[in-house]
Protein backbone atom coordinates (compact mmCIF):
# COMPACT_ATOMS: atom_id res chain seq x y z
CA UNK A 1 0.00 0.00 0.00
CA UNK A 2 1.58 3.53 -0.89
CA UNK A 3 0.13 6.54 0.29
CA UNK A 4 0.06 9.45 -1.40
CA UNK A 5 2.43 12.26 -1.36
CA UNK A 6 0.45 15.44 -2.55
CA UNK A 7 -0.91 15.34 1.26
CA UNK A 8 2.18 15.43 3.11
CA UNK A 9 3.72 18.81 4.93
CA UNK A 10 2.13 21.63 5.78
CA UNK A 11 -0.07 24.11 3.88
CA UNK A 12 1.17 27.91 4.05
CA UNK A 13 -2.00 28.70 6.64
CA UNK A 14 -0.54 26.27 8.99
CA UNK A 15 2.63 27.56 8.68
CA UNK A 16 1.58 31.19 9.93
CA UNK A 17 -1.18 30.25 12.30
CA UNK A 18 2.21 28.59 14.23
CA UNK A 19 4.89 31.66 13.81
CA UNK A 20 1.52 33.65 15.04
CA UNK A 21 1.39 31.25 17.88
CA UNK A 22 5.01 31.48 18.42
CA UNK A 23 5.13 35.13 18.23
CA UNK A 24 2.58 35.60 20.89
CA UNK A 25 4.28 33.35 23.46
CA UNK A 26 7.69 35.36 22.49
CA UNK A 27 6.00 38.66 23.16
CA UNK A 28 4.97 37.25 26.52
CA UNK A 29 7.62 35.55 27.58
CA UNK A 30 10.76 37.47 26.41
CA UNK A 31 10.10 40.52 28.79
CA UNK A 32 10.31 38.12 31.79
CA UNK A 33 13.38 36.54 30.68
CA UNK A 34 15.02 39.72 29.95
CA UNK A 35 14.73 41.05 33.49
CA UNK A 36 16.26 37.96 34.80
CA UNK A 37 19.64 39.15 33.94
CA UNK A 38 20.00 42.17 36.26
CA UNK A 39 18.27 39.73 38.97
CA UNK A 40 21.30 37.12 38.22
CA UNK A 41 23.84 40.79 38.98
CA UNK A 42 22.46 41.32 42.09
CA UNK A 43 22.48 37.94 43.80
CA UNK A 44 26.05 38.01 42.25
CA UNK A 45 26.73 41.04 44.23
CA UNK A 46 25.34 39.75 47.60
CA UNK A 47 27.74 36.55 47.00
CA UNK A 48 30.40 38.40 47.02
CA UNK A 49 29.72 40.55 49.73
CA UNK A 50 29.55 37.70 52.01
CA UNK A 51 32.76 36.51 51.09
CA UNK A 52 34.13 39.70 51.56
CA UNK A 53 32.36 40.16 55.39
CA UNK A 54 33.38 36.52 56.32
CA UNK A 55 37.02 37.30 55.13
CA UNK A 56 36.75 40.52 57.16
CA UNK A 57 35.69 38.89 60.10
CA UNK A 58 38.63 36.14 59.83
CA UNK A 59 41.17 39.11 59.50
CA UNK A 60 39.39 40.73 62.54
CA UNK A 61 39.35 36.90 64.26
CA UNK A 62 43.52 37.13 63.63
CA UNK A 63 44.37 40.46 64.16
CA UNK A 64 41.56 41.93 66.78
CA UNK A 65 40.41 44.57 64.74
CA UNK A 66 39.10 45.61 60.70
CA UNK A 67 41.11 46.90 58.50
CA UNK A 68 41.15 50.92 58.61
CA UNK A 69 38.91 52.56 55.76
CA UNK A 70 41.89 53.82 54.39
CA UNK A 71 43.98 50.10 54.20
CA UNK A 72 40.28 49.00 53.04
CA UNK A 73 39.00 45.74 51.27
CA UNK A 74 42.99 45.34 50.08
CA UNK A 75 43.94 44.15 52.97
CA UNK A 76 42.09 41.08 52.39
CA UNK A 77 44.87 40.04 49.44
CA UNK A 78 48.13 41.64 50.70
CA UNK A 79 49.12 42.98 53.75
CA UNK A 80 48.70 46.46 55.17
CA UNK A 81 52.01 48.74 54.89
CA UNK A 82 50.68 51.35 56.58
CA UNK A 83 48.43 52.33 59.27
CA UNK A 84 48.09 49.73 61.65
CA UNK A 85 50.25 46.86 59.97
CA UNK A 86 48.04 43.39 61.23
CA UNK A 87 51.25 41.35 63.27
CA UNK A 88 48.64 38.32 62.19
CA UNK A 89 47.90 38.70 59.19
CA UNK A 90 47.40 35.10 57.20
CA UNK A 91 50.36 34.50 54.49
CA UNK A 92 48.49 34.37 51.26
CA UNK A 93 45.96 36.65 52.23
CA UNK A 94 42.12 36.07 53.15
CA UNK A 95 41.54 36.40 49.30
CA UNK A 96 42.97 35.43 46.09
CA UNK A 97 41.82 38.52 44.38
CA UNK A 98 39.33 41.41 45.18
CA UNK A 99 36.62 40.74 43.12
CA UNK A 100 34.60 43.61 40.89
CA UNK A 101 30.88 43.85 41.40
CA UNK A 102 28.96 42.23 38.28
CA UNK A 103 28.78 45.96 36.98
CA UNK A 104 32.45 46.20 36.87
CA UNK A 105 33.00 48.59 39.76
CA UNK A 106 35.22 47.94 43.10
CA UNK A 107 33.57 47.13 46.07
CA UNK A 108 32.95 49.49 48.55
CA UNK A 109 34.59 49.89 52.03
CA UNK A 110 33.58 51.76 55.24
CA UNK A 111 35.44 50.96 59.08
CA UNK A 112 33.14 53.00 60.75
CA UNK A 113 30.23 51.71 58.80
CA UNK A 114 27.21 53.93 58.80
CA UNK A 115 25.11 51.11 58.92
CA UNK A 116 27.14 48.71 61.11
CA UNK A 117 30.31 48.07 62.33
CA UNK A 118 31.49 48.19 58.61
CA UNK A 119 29.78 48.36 55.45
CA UNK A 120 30.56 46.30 52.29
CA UNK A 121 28.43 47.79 49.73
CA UNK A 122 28.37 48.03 45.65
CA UNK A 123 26.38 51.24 44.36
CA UNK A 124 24.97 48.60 42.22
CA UNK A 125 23.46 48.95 38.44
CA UNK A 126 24.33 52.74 38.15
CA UNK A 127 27.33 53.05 39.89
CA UNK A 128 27.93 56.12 42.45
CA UNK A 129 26.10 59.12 41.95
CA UNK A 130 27.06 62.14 40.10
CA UNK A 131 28.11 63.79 43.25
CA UNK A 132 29.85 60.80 44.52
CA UNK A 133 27.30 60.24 46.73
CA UNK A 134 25.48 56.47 47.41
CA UNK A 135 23.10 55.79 45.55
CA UNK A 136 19.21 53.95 45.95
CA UNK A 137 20.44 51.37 44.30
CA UNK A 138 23.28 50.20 46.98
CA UNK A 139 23.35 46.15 47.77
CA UNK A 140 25.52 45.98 50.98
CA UNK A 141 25.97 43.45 53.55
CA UNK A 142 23.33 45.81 56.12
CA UNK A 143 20.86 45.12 53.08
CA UNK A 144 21.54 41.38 51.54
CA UNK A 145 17.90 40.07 53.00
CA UNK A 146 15.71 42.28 50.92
C-alpha cells in the first residue's frame, strides 16, 4: 500500500497560524526573561559581599580589629604597609583577588560603617552618583535580606 504524497507537509495557513502562535508566546515571555539578567547581577553582588564580610571577620578573628577605611578591602589580598600593619595577618591573604561587582565597579569599604560596624556595599546597576554620593540602588551586607 503507498500513500500518497500530494498530502504530506504543511499548507502555508498552517505555517503562519504557528509563527503567530510562536510570536505571541515570544511577546509574553521574552520581557520576563530579559529582566532575569540584572536579577542574576544582584544575587552576584550579595555573593560576594559575604565573602568579603566573612574574610573581614577572619582578619578581625587574627588580628583583633578591621582593617582601617583607608587600608580597606585590600587588605584582604596583601598585607597592610601602613596604618596599623596586622602582626597576624594570614600568608596568602584572606583572598585570592578582590573581586569587581557584576557591573564592573570595586567594592565598597567603610570601618566605621554607617550602617554597622562596617559596610561592604556596591552602588549597584548605576554606579555612584554624580556627586559621589550612594546611591538607591546600593546592595551591601546591612541590606543582603531584601
Amino acid at each position: 500500500m503507498y500513500r500518497s504524497r500530494e498530502h504530506s507537509g504543511f499548507t502555508l495557513i498552517e505555517v503562519l497560524v504557528v509563527m503567530v502562535i510562536l510570536g505571541i508566546l515570544a511577546a509574553i515571555i521574552v520581557p520576563r526573561i530579559m529582566d532575569r539578567p540584572e536579577q542574576a547581577r544582584v544575587v552576584a553582588a550579595k555573593s560576594d559581599i559575604r565573602a568579603i564580610v566573612s574574610a573581614l571577620d577572619l582578619y578581625r578573628l587574627d588580628n583583633g580589629t578591621y582593617p582601617s577605611t583607608d587600608q580597606g578591602l585590600a587588605a584582604l589580598v596583601r598585607k597592610p604597609d601602613s596604618g596599623n600593619i596586622p602582626e597576624n595577618w594570614r600568608p596568602g591573604g584572606y583572598l585570592d583577588h578582590m573581586p569587581k561587582d557584576p557591573w564592573g565597579h570595586a567594592y565598597q569599604y567603610l570601618n566605621p560603617g554607617l550602617h554597622g560596624e562596617i559596610d561592604v556595599f556596591s552602588y549597584g546597576p548605576n554606579g555612584p552618583s554624580a556627586d559621589g554620593g550612594s546611591s538607591s540602588q546600593e546592595i551591601g551586607n546591612w541590606n543582603l535580606n531584601q
